[in-house]
Protein backbone atom coordinates (compact mmCIF):
# COMPACT_ATOMS: atom_id res chain seq x y z
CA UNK A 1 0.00 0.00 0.00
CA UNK A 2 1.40 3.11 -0.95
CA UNK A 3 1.80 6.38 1.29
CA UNK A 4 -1.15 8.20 -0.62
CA UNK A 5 -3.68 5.35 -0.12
CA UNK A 6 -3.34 5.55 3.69
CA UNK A 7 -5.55 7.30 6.13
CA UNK A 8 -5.39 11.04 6.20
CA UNK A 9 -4.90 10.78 9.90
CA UNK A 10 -2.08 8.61 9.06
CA UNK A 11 -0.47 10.44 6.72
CA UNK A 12 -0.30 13.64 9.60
CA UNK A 13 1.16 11.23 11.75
CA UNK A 14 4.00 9.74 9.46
CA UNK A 15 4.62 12.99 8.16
CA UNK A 16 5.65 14.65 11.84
CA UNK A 17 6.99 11.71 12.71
CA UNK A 18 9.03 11.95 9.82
CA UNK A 19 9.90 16.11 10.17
CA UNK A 20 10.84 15.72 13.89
CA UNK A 21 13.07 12.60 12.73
CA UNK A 22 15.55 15.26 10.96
CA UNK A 23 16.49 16.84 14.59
CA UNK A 24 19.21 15.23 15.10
CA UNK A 25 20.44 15.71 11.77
CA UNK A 26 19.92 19.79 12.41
CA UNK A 27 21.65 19.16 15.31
CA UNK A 28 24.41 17.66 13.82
CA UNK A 29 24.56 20.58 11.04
CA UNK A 30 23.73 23.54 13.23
CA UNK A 31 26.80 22.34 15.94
CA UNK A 32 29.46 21.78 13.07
CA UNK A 33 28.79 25.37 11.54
CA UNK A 34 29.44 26.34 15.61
CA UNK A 35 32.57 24.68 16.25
CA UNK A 36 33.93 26.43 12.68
CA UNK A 37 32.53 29.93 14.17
CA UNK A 38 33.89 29.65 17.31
CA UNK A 39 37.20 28.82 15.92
CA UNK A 40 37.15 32.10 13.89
CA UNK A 41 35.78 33.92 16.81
CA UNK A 42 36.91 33.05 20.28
CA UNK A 43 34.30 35.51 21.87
CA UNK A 44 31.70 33.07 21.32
CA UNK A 45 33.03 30.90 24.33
CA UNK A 46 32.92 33.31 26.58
CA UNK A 47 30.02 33.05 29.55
CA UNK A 48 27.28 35.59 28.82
CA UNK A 49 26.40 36.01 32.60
CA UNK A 50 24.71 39.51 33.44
CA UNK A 51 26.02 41.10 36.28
CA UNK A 52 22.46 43.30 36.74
CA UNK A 53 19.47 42.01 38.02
CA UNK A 54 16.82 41.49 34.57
CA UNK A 55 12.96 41.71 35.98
CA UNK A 56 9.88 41.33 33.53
CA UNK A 57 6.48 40.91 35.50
CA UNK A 58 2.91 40.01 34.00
CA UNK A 59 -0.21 38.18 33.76
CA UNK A 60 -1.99 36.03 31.12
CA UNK A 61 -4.49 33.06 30.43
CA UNK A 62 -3.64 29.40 29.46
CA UNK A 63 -5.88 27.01 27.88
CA UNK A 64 -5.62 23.73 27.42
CA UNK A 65 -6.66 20.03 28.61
CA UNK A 66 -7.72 19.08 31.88
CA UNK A 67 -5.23 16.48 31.99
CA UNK A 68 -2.94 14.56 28.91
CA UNK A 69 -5.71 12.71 26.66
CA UNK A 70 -8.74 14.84 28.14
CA UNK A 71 -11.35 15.70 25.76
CA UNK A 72 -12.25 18.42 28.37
CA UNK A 73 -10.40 21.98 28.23
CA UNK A 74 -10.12 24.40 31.04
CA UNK A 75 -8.56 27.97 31.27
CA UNK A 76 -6.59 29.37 33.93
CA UNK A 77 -5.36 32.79 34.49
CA UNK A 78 -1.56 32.95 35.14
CA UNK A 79 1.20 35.09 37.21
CA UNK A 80 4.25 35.52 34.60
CA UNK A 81 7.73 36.14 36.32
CA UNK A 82 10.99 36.33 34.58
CA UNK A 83 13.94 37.14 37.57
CA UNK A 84 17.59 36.13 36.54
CA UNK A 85 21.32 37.77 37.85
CA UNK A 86 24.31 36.15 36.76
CA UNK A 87 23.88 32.46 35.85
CA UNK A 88 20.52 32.11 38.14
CA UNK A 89 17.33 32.66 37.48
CA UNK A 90 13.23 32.05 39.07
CA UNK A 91 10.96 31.77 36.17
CA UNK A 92 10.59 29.42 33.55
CA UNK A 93 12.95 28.79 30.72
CA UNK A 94 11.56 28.07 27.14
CA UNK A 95 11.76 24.16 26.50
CA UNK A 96 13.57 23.85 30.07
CA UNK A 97 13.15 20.39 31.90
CA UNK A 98 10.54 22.02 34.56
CA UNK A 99 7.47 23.88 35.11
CA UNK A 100 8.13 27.57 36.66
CA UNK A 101 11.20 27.53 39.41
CA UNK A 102 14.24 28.35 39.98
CA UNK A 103 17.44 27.27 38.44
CA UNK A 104 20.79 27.88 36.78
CA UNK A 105 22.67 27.80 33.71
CA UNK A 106 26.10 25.49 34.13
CA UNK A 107 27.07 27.37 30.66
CA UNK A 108 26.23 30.02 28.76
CA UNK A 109 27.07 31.21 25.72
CA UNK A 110 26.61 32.95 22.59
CA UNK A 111 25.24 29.98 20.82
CA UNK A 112 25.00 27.14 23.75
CA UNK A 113 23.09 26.69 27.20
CA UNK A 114 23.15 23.90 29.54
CA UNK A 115 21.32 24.14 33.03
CA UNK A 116 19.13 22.63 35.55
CA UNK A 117 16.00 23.68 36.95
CA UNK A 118 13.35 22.40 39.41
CA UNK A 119 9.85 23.64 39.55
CA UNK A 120 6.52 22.66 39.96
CA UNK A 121 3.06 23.81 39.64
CA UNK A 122 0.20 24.08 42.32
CA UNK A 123 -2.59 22.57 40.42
CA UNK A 124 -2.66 18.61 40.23
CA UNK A 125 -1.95 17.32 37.15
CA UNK A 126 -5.41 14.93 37.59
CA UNK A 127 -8.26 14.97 38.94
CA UNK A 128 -11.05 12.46 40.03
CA UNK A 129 -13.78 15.03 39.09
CA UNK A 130 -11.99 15.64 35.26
CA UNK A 131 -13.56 12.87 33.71
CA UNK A 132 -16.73 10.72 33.94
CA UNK A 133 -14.00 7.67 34.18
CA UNK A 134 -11.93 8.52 36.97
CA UNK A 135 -14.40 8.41 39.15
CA UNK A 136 -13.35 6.70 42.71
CA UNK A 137 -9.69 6.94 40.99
CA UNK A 138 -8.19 9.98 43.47
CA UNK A 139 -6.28 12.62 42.43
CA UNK A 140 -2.69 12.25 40.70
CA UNK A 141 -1.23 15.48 43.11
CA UNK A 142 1.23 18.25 41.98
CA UNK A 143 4.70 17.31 42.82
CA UNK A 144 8.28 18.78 42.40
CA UNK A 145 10.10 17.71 38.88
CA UNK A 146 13.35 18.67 39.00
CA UNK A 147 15.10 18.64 35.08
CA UNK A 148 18.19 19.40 32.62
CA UNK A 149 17.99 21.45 29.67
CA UNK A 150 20.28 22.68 27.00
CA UNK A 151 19.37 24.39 23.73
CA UNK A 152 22.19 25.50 20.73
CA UNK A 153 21.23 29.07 18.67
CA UNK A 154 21.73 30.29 15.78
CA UNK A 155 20.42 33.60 14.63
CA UNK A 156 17.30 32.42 13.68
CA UNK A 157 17.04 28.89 14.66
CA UNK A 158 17.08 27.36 18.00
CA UNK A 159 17.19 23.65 18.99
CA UNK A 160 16.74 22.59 22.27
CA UNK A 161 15.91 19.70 24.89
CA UNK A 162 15.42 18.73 28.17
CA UNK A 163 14.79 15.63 30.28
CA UNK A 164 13.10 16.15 34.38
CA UNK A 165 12.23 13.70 36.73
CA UNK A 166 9.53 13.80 39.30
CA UNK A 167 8.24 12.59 42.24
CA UNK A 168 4.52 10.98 43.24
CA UNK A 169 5.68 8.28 40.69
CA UNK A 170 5.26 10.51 37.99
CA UNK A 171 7.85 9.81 36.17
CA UNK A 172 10.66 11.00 33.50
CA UNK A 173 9.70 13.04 30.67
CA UNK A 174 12.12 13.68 27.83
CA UNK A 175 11.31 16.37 25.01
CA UNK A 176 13.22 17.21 21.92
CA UNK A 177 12.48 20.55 19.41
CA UNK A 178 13.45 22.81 16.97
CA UNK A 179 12.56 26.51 16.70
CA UNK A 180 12.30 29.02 13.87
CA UNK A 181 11.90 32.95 14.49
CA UNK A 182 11.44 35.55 11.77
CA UNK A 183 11.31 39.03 12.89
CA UNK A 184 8.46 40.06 10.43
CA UNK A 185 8.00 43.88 11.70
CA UNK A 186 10.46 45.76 14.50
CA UNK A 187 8.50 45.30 17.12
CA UNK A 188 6.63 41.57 15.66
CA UNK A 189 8.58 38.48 16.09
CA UNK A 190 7.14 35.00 15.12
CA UNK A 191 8.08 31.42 15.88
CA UNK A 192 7.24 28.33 14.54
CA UNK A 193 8.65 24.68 15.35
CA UNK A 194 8.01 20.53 15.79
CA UNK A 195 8.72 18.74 19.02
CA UNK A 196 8.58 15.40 20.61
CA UNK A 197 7.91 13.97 23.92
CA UNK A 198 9.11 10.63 25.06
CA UNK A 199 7.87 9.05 28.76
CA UNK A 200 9.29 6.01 30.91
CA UNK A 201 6.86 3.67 32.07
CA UNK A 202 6.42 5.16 35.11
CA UNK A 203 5.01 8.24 33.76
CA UNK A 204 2.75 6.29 30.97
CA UNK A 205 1.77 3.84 33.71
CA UNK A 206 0.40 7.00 36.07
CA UNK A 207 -1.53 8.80 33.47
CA UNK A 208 -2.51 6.76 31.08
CA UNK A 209 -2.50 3.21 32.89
CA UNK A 210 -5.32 1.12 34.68
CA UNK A 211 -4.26 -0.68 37.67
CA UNK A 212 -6.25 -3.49 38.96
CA UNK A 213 -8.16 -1.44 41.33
CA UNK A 214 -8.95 0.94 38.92
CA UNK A 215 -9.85 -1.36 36.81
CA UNK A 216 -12.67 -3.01 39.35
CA UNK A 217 -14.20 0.63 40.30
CA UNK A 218 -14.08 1.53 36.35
CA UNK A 219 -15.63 -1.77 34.85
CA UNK A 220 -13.11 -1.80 32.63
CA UNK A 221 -10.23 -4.33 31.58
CA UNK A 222 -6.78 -3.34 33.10
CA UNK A 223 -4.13 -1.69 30.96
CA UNK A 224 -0.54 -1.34 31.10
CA UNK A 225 1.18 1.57 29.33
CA UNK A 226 4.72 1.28 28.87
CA UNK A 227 7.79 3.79 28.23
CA UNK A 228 8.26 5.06 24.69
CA UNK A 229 7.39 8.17 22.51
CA UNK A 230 4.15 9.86 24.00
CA UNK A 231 3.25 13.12 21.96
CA UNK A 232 4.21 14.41 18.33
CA UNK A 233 3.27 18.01 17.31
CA UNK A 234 4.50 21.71 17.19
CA UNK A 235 3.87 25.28 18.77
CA UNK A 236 3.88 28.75 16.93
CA UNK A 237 4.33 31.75 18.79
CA UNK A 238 4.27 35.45 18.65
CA UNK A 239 5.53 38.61 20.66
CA UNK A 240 4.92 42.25 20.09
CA UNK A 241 6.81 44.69 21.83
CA UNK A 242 4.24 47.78 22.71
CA UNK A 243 6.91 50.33 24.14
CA UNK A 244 10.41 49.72 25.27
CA UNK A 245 8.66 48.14 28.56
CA UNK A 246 5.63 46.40 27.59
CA UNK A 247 4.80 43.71 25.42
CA UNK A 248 2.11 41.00 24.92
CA UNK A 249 2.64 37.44 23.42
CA UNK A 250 0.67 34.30 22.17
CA UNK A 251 1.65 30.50 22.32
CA UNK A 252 0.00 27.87 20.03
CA UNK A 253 0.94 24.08 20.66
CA UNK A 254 -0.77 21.29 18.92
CA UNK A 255 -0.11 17.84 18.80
CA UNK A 256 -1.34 14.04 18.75
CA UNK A 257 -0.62 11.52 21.74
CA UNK A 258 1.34 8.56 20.14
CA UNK A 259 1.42 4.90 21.44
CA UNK A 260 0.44 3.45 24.29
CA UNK A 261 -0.56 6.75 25.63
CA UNK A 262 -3.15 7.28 22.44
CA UNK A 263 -5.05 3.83 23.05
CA UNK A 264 -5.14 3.92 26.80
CA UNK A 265 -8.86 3.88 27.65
CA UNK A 266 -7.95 7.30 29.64
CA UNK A 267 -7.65 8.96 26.64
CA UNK A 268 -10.96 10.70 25.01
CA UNK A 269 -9.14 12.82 22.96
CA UNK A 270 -5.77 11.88 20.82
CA UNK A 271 -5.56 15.72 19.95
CA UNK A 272 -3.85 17.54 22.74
CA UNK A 273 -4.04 21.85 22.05
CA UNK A 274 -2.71 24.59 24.38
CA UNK A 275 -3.42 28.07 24.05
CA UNK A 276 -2.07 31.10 25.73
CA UNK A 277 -1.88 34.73 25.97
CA UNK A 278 0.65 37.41 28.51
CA UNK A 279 0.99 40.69 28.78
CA UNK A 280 4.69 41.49 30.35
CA UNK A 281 6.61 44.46 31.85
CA UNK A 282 10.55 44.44 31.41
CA UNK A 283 11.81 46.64 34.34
């Protein structure tokens, strides 16, 4: 059977299977043409570690699904806080290992960062109430996850990745993406880019799993999810600066849950989309 005579659905999937494949062939690219600048250019291995405080306050609203494979969205209004001085930071760094937290970078430089972070956030990642079928289940509560991340840049294009751990048996997430920005007015910048997620078992097994006590207050067969790649898809953002201080942004991610994660009788919807929207003050 040839590629054209498969599902549509299919085709989506092999196709951003296949796009996110090429990351590590980027990577391999993009970190050549780095070594052969920063042999021309020893600046670029210098630290770039501020010695002034940088501050950027604001607000916003996220929406998105009540928890991974929920067919239910809810939105949430948000605190945004950006604090870093020298190689430390509280805040959240784009495709970092954990939610908002502190952390620090280990190196950073013109064109690499490697650091480590721990976070969490205060609302559970499940609950009982979210869906018809977790009923008698309990909660899955908030925990610490504590990660690495590193990301290489280049002008315009940005890969990066992270891996984080957690507690409350929630596992080990690792994600891998790429990131394209093109400054389309002075004060517009847009960003567009695929990423993957993979899980260990642990992680699968907590939220998308049936144990067999679930299983007995569900009326449902058990179900064992295992480790492997969990979620395929892509974000597109923009960010408009206002005035020298203020700006607002937007974040688009869309994507499909893969595997064991995508059959697990938890999930009631494959398609996973997150919305969001800040306004921010730089001080």
């Amino acid at each position: 059977m040839s590629l054209f005579h498969l599902p549509r659905a299919r085709r989506r999937s092999i196709a951003c299977i296949a796009l996110v494949a090429a990351l590590p062939l980027v990577m391999l690219i993009t970190a050549r043409q780095s070594a052969a600048a920063e042999a021309s250019d020893e600046s670029n291995a210098s630290d770039l570690f501020s010695d002034k405080w940088n501050v950027q306050l604001g607000a916003g609203a996220v929406n998105e699904p009540r928890y991974p494979g929920s067919r239910y969205d809810f939105t949430r209004g948000l605190p945004l806080v950006s604090i870093s001085y020298d190689r430390y930071f509280i805040g959240a760094v784009p495709g970092g290992g954990a939610p908002a937290g502190i952390g620090a970078y280990l190196v950073h430089t013109e064109h690499w960062s490697l650091g480590l972070d721990v976070g969490g956030d205060t609302r559970k990642p499940r609950r009982a109430s979210d869906d018809p079928i977790l009923h008698g289940w309990g909660d899955i509560p908030g925990t610490a996850r504590g990660g690495l991340f590193a990301s290489y840049d280049l002008d315009w294009f940005s890969v990066h990745g992270a891996v984080s751990v957690a507690g409350h048996h929630e596992g080990t997430v690792a994600s891998l993406g790429a990131e394209a920005k093109y400054r389309a007015m002075h004060r517009l910048t847009l960003s567009i880019g695929p990423e993957i997620r993979w899980v260990n078992s642990q992680y699968a097994m907590t939220f998308f799993g049936v144990d067999a006590t679930q299983s007995e207050i569900a009326g449902i067969a058990p179900y064992r999810a295992r480790s492997g790649l969990n979620w395929v898809g892509g974000s597109a953002g923009a960010s408009y600066m206002l005035t020298q201080h203020w700006s607002l942004a937007t974040h688009v991610s869309y994507g499909r849950l893969q595997g064991d994660a995508a059959d697990s009788p938890v999930t009631t919807d494959k398609t996973q989309r997150v919305y969001s929207a800040f306004i921010m003050y730089r001080f």
